[in-house]
PDB file of N, CA and C in Angstrom:
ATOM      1  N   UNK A   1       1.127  -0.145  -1.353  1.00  0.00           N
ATOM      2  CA  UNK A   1       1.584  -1.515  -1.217  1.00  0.00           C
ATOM      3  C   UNK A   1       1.341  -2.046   0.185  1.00  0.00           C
ATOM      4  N   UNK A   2       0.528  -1.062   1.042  1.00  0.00           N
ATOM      5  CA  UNK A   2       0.583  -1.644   2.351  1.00  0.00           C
ATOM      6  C   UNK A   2      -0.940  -2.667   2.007  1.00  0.00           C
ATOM      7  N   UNK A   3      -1.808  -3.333   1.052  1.00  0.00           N
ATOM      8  CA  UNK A   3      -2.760  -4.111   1.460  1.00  0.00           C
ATOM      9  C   UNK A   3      -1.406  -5.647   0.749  1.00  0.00           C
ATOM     10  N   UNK A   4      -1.151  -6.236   1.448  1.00  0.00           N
ATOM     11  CA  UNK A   4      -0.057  -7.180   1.027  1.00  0.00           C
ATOM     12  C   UNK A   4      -0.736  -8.753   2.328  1.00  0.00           C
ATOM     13  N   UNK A   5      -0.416  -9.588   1.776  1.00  0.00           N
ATOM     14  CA  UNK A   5      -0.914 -10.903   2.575  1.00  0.00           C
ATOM     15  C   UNK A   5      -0.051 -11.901   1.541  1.00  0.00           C
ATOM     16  N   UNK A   6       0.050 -12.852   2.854  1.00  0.00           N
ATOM     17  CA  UNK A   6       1.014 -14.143   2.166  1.00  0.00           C
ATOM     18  C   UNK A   6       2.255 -13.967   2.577  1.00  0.00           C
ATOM     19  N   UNK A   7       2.736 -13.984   2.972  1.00  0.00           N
ATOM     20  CA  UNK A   7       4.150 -13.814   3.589  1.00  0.00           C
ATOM     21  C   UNK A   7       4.887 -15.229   3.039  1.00  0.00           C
ATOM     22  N   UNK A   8       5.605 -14.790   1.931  1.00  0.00           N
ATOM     23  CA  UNK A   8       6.199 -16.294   1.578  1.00  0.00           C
ATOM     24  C   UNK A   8       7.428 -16.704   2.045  1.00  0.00           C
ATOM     25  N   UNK A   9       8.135 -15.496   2.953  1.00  0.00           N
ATOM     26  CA  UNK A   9       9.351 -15.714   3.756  1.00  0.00           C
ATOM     27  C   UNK A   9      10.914 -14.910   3.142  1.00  0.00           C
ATOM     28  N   UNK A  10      11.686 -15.144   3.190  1.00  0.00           N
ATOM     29  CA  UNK A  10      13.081 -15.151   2.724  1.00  0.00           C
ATOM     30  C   UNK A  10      13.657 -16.141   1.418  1.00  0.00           C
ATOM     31  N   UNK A  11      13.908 -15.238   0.491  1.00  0.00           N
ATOM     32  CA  UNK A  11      14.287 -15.917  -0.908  1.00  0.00           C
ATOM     33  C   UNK A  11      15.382 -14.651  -1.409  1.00  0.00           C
ATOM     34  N   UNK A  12      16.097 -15.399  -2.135  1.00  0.00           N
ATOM     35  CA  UNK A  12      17.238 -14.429  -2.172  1.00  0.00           C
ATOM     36  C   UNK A  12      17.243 -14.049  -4.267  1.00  0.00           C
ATOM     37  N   UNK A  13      17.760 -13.153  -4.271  1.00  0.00           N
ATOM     38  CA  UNK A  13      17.668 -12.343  -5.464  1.00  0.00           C
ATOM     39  C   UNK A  13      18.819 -13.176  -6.311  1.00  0.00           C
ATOM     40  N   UNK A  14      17.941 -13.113  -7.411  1.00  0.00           N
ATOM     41  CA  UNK A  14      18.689 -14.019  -8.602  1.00  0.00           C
ATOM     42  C   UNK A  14      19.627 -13.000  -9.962  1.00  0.00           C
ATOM     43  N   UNK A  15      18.447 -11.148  -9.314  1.00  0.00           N
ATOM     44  CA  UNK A  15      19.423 -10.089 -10.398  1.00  0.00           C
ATOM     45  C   UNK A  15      19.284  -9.367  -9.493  1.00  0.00           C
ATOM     46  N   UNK A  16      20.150  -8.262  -9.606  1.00  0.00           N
ATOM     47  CA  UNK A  16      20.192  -6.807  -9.170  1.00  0.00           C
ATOM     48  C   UNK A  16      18.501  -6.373  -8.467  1.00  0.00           C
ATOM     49  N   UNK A  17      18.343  -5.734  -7.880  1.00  0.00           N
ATOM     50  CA  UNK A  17      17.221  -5.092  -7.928  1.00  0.00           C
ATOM     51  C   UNK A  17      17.192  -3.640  -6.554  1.00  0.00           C
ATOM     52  N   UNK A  18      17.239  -2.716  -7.520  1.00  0.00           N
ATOM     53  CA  UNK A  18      17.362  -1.595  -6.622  1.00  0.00           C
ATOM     54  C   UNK A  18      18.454  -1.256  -5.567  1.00  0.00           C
ATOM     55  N   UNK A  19      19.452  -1.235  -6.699  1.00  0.00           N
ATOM     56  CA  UNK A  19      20.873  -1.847  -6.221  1.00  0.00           C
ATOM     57  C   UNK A  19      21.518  -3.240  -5.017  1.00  0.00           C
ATOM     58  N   UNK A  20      20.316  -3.804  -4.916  1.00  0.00           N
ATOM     59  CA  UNK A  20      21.010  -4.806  -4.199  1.00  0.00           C
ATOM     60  C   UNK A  20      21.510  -6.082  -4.997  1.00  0.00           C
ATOM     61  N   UNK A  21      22.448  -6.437  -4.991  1.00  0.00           N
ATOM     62  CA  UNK A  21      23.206  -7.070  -5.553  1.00  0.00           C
ATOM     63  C   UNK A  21      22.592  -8.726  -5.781  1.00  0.00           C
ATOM     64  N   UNK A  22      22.801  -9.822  -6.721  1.00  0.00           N
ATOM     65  CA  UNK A  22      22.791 -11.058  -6.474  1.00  0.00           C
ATOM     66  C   UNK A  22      22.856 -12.056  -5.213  1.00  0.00           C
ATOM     67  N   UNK A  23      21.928 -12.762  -4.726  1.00  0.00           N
ATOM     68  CA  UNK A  23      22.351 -13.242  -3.723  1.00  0.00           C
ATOM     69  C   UNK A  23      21.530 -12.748  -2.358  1.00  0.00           C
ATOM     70  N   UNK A  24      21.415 -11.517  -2.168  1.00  0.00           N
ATOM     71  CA  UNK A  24      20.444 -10.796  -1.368  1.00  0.00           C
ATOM     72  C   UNK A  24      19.556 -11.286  -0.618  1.00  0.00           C
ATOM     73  N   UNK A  25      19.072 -11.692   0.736  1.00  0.00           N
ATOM     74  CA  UNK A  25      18.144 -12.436   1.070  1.00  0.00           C
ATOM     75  C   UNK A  25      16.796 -11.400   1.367  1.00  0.00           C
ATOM     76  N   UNK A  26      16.141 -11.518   0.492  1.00  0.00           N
ATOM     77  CA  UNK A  26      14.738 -10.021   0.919  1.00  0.00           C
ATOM     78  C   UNK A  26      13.482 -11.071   1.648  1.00  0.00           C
ATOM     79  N   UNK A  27      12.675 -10.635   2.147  1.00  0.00           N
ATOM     80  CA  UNK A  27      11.597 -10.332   2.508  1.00  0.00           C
ATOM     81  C   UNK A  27      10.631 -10.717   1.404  1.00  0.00           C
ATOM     82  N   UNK A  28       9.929 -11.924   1.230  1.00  0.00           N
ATOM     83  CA  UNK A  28       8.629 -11.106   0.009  1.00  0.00           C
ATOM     84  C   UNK A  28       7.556 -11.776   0.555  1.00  0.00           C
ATOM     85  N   UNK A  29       6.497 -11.138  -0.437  1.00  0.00           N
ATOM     86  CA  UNK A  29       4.981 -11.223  -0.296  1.00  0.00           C
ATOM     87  C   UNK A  29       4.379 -11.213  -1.110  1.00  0.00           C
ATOM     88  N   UNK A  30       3.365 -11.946  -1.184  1.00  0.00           N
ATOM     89  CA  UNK A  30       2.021 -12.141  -2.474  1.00  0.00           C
ATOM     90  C   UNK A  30       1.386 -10.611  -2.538  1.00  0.00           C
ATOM     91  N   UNK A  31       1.290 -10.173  -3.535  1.00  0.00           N
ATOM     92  CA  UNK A  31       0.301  -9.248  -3.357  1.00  0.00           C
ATOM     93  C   UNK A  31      -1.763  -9.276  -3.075  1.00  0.00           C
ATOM     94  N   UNK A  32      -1.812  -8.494  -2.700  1.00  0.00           N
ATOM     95  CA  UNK A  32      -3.483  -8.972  -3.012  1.00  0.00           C
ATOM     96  C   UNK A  32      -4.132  -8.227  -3.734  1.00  0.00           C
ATOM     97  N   UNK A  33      -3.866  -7.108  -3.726  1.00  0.00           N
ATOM     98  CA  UNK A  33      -4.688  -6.351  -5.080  1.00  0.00           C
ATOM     99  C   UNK A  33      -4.258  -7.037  -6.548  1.00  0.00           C
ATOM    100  N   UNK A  34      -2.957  -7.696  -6.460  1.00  0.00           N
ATOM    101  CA  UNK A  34      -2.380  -7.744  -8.082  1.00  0.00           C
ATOM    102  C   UNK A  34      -1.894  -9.236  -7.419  1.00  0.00           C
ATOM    103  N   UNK A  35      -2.037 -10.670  -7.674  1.00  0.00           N
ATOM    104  CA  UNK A  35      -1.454 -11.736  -6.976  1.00  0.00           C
ATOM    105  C   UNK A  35      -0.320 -11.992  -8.024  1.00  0.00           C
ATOM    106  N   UNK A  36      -0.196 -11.491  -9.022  1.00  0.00           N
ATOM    107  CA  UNK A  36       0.747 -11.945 -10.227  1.00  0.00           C
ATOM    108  C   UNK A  36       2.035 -10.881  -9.723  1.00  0.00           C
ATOM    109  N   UNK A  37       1.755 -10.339  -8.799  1.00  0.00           N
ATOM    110  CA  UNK A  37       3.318  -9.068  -8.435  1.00  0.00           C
ATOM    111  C   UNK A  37       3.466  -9.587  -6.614  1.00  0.00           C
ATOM    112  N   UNK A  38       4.572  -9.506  -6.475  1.00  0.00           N
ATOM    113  CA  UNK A  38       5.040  -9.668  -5.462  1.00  0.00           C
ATOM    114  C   UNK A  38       6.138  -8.466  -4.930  1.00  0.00           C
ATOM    115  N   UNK A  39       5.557  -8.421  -3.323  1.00  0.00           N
ATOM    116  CA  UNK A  39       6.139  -7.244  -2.926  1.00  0.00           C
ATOM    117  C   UNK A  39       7.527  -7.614  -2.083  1.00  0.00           C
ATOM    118  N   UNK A  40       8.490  -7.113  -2.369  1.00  0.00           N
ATOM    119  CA  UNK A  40       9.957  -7.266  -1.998  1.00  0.00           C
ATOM    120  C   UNK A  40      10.261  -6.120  -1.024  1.00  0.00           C
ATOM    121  N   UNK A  41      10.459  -6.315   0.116  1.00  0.00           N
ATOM    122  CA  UNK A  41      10.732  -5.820   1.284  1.00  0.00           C
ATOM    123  C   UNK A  41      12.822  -5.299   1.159  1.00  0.00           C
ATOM    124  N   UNK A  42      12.819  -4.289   0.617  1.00  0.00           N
ATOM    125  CA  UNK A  42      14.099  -4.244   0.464  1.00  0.00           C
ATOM    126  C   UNK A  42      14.456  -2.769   1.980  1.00  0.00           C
ATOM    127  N   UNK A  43      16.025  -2.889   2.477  1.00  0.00           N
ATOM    128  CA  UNK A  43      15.941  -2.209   3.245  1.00  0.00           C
ATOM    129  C   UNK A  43      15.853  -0.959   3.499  1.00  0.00           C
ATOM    130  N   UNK A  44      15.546  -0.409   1.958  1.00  0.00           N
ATOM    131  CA  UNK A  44      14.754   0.666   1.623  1.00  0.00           C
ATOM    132  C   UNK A  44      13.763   1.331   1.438  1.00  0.00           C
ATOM    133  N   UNK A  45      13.241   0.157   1.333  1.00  0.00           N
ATOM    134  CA  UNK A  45      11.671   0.118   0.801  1.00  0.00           C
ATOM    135  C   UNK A  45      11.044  -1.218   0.021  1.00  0.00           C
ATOM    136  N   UNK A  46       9.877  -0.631  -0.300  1.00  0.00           N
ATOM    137  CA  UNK A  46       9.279  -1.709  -0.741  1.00  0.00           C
ATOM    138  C   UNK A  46       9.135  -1.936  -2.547  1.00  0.00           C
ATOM    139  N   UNK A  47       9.314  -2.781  -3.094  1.00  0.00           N
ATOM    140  CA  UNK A  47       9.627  -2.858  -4.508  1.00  0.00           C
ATOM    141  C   UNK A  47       8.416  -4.023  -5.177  1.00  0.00           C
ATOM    142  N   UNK A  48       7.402  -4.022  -6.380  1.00  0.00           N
ATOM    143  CA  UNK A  48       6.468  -4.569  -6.806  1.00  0.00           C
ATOM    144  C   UNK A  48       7.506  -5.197  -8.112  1.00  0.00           C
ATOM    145  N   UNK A  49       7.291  -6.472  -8.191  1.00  0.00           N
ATOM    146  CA  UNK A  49       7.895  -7.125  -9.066  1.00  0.00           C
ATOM    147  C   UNK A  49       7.201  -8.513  -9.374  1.00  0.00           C
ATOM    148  N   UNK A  50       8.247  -9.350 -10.096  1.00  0.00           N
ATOM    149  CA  UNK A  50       7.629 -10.532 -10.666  1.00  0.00           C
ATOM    150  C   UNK A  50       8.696 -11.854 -10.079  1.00  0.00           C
ATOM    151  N   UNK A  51       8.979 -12.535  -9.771  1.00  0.00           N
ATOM    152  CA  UNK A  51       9.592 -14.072  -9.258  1.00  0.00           C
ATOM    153  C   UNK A  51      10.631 -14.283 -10.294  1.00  0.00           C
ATOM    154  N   UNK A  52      11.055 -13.192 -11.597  1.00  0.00           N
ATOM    155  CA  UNK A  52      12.157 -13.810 -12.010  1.00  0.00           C
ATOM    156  C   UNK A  52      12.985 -13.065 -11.595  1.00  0.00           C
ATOM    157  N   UNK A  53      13.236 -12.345 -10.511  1.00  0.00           N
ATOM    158  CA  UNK A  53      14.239 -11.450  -9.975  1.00  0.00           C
ATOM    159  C   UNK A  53      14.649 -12.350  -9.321  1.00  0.00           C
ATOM    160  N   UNK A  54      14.009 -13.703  -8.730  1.00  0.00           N
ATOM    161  CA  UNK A  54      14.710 -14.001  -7.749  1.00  0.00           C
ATOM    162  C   UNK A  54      14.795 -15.998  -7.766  1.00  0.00           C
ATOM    163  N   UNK A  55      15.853 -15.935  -7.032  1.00  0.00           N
ATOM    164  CA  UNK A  55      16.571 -17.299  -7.196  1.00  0.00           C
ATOM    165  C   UNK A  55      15.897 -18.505  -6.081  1.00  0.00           C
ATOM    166  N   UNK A  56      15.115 -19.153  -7.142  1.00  0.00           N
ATOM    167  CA  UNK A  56      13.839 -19.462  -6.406  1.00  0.00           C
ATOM    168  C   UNK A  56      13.820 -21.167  -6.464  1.00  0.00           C
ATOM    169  N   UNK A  57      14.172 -22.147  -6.069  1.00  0.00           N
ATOM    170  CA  UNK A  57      13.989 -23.479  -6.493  1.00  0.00           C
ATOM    171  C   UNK A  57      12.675 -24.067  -6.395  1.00  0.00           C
ATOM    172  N   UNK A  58      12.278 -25.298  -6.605  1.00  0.00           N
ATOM    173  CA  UNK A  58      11.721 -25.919  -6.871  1.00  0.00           C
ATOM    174  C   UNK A  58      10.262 -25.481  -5.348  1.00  0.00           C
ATOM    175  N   UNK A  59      10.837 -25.562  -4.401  1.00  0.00           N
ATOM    176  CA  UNK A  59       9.883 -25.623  -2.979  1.00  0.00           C
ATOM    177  C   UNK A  59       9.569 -24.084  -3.040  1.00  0.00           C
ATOM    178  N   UNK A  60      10.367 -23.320  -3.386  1.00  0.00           N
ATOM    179  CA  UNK A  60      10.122 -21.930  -2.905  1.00  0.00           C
ATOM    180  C   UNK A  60       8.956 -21.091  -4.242  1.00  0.00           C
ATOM    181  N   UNK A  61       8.973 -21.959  -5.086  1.00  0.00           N
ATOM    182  CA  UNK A  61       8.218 -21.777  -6.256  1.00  0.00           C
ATOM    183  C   UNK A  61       6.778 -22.530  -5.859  1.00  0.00           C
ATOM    184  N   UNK A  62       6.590 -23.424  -5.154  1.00  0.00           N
ATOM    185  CA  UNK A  62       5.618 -24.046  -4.805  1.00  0.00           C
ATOM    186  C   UNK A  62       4.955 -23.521  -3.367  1.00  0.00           C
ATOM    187  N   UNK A  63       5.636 -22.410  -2.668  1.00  0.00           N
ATOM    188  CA  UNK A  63       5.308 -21.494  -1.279  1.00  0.00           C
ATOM    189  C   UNK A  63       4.764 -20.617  -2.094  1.00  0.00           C
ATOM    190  N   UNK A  64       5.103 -20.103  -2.846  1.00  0.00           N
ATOM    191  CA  UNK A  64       4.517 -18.737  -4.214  1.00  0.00           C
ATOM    192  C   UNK A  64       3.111 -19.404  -4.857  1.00  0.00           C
ATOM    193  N   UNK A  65       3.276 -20.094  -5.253  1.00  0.00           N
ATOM    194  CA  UNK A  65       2.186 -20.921  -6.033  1.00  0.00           C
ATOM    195  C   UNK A  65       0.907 -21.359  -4.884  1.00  0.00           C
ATOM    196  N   UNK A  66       1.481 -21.888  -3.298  1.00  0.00           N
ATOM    197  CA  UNK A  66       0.171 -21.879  -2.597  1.00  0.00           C
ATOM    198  C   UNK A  66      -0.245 -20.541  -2.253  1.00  0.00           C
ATOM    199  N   UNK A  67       0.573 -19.853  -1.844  1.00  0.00           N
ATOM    200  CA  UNK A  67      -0.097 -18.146  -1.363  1.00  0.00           C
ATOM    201  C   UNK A  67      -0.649 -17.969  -2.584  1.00  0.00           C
ATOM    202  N   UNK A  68      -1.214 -18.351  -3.752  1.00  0.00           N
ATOM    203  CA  UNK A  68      -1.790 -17.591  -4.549  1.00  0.00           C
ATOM    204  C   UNK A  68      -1.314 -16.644  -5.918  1.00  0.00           C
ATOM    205  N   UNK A  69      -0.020 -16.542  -5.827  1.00  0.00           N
ATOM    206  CA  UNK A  69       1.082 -15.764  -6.682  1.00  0.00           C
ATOM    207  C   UNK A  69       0.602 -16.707  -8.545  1.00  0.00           C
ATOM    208  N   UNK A  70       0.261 -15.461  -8.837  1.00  0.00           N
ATOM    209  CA  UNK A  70      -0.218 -16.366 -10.406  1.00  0.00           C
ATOM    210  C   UNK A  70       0.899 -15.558 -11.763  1.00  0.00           C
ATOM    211  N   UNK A  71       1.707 -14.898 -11.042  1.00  0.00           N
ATOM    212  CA  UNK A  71       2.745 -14.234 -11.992  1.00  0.00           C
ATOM    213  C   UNK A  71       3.929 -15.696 -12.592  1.00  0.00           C
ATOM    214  N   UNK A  72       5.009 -15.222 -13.240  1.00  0.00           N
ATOM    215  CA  UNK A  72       5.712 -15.920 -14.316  1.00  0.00           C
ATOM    216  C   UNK A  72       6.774 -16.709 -13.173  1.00  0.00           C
ATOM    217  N   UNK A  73       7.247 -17.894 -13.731  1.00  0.00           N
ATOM    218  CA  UNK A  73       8.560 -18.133 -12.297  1.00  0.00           C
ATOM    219  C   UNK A  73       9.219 -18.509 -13.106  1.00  0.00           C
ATOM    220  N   UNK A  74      10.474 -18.760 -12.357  1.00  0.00           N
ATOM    221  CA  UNK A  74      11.852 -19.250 -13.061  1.00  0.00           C
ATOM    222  C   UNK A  74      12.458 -19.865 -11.626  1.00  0.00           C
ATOM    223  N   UNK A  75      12.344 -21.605 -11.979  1.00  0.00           N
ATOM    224  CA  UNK A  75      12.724 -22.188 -11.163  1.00  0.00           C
ATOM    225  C   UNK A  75      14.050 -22.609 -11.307  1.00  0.00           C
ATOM    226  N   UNK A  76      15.129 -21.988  -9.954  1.00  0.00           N
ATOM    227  CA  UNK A  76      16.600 -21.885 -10.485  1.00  0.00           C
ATOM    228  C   UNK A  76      17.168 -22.934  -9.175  1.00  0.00           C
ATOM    229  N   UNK A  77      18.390 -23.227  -9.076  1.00  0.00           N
ATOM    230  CA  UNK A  77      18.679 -24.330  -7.874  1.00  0.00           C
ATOM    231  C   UNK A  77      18.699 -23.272  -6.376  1.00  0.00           C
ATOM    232  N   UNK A  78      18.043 -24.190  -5.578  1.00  0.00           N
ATOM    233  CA  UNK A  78      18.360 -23.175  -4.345  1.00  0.00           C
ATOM    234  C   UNK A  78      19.560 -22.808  -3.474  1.00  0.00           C
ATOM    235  N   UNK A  79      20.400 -23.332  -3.618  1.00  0.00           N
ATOM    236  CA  UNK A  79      21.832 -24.197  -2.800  1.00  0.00           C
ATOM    237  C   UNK A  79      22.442 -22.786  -2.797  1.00  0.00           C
ATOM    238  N   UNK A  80      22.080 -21.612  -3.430  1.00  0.00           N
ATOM    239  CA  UNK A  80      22.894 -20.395  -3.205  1.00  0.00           C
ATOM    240  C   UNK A  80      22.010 -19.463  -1.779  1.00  0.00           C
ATOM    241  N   UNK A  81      20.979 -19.505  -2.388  1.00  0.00           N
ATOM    242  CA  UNK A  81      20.244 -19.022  -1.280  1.00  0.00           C
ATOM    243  C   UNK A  81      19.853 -19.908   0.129  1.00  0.00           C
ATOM    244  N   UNK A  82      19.930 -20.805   0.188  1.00  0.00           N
ATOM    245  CA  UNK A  82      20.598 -21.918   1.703  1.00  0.00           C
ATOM    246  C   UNK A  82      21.749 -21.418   2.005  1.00  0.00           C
ATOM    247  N   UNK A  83      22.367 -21.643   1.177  1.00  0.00           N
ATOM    248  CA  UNK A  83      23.669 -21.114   1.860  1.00  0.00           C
ATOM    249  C   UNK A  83      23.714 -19.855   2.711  1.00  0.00           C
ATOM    250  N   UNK A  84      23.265 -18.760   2.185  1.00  0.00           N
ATOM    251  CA  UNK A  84      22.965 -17.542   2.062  1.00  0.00           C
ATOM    252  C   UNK A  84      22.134 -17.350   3.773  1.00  0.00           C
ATOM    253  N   UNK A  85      21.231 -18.139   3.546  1.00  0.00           N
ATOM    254  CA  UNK A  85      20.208 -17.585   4.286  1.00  0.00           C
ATOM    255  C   UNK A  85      21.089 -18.798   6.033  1.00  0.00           C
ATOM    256  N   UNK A  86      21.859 -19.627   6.034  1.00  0.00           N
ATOM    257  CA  UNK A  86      22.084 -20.411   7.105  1.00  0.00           C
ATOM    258  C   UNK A  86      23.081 -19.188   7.463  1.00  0.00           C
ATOM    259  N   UNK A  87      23.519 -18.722   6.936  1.00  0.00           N
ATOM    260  CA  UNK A  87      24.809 -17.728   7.238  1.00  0.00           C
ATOM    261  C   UNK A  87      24.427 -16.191   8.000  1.00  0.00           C
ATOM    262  N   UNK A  88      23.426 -16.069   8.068  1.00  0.00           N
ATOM    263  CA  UNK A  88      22.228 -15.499   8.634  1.00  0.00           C
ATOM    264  C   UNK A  88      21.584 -16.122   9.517  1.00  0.00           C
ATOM    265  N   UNK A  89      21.530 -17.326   9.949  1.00  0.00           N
ATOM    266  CA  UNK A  89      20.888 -17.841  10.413  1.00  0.00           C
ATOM    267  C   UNK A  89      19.107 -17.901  10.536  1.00  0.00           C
ATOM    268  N   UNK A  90      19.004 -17.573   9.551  1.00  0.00           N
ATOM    269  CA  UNK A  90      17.196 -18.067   8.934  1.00  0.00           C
ATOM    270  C   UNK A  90      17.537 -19.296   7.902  1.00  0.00           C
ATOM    271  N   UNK A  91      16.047 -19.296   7.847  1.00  0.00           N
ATOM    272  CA  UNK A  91      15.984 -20.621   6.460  1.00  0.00           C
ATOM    273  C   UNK A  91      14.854 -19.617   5.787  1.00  0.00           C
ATOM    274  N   UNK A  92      15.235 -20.029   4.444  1.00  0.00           N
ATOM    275  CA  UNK A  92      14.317 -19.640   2.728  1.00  0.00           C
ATOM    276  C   UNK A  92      13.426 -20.154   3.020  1.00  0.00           C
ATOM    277  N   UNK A  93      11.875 -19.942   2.381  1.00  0.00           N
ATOM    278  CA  UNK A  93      11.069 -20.486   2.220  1.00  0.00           C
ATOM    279  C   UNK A  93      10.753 -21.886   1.918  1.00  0.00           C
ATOM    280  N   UNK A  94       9.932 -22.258   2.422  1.00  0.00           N
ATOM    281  CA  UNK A  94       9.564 -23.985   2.169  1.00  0.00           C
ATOM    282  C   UNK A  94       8.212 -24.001   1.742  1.00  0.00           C
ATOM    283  N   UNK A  95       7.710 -24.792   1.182  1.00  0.00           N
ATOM    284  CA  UNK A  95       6.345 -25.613   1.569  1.00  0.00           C
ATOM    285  C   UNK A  95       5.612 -25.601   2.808  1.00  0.00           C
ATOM    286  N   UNK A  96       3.956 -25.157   2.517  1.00  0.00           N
ATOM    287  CA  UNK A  96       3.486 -25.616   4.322  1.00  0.00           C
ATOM    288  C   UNK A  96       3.237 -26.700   3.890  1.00  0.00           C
ATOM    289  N   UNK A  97       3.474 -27.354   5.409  1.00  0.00           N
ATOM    290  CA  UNK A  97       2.622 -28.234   5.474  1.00  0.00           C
ATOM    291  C   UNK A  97       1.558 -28.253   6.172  1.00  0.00           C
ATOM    292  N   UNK A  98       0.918 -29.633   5.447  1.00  0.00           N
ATOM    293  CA  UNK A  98      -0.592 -29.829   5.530  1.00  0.00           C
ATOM    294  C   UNK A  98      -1.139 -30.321   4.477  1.00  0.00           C
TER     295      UNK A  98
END
């Protein structure tokens, strides 16, 4: 999993995944060998999955969609993972611009 590109930022988990709970703010990435799997930076390791693990709105589905990500989405409200991620002090993924 180390050939990985796209860095789509901080998005937070919509189920469980590898015991981390709902809510979770991970790490992900487009893959490049496989663009339909995305690699989840958990603080364990690294986990190959698909965008319905995670709680993804409308912009953060459209950061996935420019890096190239051609796997399944499930566009859910973001307002948990804002929250989430200001409390931390980062921000979730956006849109580039340009």
């Amino acid at each position: 999993m180390n050939e990985t590109d796209g860095y789509a930022g901080l998005l937070a988990l919509a189920t469980p995944v590898e015991g981390n709970p709902p809510g979770t703010l991970v790490q992900v990435t487009v893959s490049v060998p496989n663009p339909s799997q995305l690699v989840l930076d958990l603080s364990s390791r690294q986990v190959l999955t698909d965008a319905r693990v995670l709680l993804c709105g409308t912009i953060g589905s459209l950061v996935l969609l420019d890096l190239g990500y051609t796997g399944p989405l499930v566009t859910r409200p973001p307002l948990a993972a804002c929250d989430r991620a200001r409390h931390h002090g980062k921000r979730p993924a956006r849109a580039s611009e340009g």
